[in-house]
N, C-alpha and C. Protein backbone atom coordinates (compact mmCIF):
# COMPACT_ATOMS: atom_id res chain seq x y z
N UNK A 1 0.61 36.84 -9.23
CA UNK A 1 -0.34 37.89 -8.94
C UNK A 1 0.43 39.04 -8.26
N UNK A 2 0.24 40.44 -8.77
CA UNK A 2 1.20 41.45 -7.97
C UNK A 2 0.05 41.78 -7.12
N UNK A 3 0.43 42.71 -6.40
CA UNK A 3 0.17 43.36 -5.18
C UNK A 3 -1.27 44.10 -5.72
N UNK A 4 -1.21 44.88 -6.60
CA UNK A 4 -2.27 46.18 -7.45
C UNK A 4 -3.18 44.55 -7.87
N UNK A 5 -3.37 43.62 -8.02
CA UNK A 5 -3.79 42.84 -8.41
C UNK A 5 -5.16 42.00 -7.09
N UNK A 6 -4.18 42.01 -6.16
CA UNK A 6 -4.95 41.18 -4.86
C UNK A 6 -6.25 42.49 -4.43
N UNK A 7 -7.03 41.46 -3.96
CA UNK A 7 -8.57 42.10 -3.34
C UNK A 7 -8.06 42.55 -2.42
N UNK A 8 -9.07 44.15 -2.20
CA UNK A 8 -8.73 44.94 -1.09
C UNK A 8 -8.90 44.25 0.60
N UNK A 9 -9.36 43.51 0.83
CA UNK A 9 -9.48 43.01 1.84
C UNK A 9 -7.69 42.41 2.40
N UNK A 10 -6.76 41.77 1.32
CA UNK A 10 -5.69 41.22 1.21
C UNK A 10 -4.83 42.25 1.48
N UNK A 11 -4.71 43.48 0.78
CA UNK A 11 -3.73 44.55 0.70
C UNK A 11 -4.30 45.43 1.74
N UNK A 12 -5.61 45.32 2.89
CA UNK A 12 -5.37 45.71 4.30
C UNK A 12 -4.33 44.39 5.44
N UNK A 13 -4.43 43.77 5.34
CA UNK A 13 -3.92 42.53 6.03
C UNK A 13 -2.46 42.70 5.63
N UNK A 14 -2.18 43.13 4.73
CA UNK A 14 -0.80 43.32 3.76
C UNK A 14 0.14 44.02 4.72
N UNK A 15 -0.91 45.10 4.87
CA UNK A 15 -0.27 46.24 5.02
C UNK A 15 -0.09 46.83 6.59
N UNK A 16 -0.64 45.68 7.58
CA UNK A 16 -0.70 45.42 9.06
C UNK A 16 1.37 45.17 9.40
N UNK A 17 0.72 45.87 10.09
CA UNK A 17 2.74 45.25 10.69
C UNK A 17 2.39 43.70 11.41
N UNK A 18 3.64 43.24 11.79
CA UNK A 18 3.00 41.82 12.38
C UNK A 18 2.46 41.79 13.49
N UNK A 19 2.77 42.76 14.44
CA UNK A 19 1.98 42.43 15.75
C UNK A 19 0.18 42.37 15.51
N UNK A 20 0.35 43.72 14.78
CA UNK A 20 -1.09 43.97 13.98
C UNK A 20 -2.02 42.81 13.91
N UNK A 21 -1.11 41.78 13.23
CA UNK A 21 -1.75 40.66 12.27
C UNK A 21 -1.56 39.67 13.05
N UNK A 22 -0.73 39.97 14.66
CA UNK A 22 -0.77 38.58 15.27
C UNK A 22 -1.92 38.94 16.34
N UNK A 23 -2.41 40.26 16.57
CA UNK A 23 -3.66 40.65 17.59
C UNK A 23 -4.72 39.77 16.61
N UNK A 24 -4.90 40.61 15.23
CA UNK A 24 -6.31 40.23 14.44
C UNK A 24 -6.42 38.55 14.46
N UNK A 25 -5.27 37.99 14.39
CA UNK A 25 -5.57 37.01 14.37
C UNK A 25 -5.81 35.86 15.82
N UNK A 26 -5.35 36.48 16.62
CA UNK A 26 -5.85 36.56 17.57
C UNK A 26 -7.57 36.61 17.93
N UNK A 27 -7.82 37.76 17.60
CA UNK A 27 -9.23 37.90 17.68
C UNK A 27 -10.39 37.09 17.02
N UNK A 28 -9.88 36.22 15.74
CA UNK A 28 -10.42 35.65 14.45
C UNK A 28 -10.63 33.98 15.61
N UNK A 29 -9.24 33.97 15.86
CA UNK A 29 -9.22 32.41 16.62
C UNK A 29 -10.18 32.35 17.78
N UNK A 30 -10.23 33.32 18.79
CA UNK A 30 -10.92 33.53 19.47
C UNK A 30 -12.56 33.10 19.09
N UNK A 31 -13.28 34.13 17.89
CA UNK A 31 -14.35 34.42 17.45
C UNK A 31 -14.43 32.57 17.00
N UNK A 32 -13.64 31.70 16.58
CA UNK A 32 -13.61 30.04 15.93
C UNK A 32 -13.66 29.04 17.23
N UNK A 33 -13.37 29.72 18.15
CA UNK A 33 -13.57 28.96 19.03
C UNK A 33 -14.83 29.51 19.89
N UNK A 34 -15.36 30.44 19.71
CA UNK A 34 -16.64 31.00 20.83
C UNK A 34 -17.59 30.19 19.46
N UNK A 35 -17.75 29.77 17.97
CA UNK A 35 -18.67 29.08 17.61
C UNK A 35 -18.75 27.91 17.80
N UNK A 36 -17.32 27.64 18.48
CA UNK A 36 -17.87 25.93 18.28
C UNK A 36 -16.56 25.48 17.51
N UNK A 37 -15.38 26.01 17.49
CA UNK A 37 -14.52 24.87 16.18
C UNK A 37 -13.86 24.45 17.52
N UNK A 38 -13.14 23.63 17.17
CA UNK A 38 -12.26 22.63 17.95
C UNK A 38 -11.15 22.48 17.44
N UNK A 39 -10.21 22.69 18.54
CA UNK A 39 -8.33 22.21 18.45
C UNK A 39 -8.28 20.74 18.13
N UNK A 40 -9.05 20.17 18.13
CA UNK A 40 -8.80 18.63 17.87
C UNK A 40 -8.78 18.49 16.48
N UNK A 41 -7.36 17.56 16.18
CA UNK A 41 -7.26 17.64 14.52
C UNK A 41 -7.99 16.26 14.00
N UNK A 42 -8.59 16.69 12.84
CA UNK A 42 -9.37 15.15 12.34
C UNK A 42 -8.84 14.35 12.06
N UNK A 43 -8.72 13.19 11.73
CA UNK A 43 -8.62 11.58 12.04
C UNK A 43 -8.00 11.28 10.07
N UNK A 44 -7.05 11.32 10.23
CA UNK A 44 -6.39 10.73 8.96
C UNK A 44 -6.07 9.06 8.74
N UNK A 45 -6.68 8.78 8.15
CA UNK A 45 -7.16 6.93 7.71
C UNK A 45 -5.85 6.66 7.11
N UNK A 46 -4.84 7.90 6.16
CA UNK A 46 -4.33 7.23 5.68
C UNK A 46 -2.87 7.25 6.62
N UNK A 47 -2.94 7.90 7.87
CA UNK A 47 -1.79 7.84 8.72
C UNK A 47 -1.53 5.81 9.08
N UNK A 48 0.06 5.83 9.61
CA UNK A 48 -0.24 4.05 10.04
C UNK A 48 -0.63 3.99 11.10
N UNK A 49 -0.88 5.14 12.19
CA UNK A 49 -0.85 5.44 13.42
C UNK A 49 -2.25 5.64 13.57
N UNK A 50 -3.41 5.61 12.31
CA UNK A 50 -4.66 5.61 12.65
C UNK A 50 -5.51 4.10 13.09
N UNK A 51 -6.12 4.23 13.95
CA UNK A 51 -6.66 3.17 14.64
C UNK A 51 -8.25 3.77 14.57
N UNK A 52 -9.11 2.97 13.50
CA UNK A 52 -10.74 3.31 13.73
C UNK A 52 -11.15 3.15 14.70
N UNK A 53 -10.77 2.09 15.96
CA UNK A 53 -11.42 1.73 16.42
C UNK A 53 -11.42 2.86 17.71
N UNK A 54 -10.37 3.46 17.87
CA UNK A 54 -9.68 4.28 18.89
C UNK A 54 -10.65 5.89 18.77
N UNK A 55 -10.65 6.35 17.47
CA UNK A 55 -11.19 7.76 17.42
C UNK A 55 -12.82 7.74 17.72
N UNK A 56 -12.95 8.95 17.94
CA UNK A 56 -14.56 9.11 18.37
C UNK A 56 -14.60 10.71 17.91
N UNK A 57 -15.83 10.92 17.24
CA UNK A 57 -16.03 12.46 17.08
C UNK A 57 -15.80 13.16 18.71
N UNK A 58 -15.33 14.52 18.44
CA UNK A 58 -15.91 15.30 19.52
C UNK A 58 -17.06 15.68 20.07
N UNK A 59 -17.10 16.09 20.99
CA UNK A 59 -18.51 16.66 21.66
C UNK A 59 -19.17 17.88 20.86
N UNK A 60 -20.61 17.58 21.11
CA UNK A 60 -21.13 18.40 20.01
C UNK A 60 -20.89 20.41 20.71
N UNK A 61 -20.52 20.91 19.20
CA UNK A 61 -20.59 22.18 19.65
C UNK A 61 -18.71 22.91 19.85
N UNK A 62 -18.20 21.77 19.67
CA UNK A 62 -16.85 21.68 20.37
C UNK A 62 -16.45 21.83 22.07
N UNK A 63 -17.38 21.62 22.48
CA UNK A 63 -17.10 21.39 24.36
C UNK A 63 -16.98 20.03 24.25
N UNK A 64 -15.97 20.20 25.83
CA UNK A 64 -15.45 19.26 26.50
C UNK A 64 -17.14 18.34 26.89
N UNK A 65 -17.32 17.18 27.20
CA UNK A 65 -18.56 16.46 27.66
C UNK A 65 -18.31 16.36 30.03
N UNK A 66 -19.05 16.80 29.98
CA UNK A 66 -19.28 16.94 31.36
C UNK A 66 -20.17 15.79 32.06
N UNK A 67 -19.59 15.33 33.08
CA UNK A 67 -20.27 14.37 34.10
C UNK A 67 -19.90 14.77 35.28
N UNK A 68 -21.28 15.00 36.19
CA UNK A 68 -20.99 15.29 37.31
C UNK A 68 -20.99 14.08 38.56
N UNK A 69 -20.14 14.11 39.16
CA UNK A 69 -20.24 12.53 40.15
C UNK A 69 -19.97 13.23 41.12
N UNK A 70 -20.91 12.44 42.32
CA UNK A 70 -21.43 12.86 43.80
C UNK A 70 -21.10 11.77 44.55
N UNK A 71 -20.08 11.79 45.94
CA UNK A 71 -19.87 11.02 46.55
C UNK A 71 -20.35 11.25 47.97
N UNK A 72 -21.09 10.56 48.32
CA UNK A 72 -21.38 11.10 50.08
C UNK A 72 -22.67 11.89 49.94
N UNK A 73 -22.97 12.84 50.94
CA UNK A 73 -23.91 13.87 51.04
C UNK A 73 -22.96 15.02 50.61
N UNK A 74 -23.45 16.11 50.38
CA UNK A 74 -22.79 17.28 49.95
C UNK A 74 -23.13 18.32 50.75
């Protein structure tokens, strides 16, 4: 595929110098993590290092799960 060929959306991104394209992307990761995606990589069955019994989905939403514990009076 040449260049005159790719969708205009591609040949703006193209045409970003890299810092350009390391801000935007920046901003993209940002926007994937304010919905909800998660750094946690999914669970490959066919690794030898996978253990079913060990993995657990993440928390819904991609947050951390919170418990608050109270010792004493406060």
């Amino acid at each position: 595929m040449t260049f005159e060929e790719l969708p205009d959306e591609w040949k703006e991104w193209i045409d970003l110098t890299p810092i350009e394209r390391f801000r935007q992307s920046e901003k993209i990761f940002a926007q994937y993590l304010a919905m909800g995606g998660s750094l946690d990589p999914d669970p490959d069955p066919t690794s030898p290092f996978y253990d079913p019994d060990q993995w657990r989905p993440g928390a819904a939403y991609g947050r951390a799960g919170l418990r608050v514990l109270r010792r004493g009076a406060v």
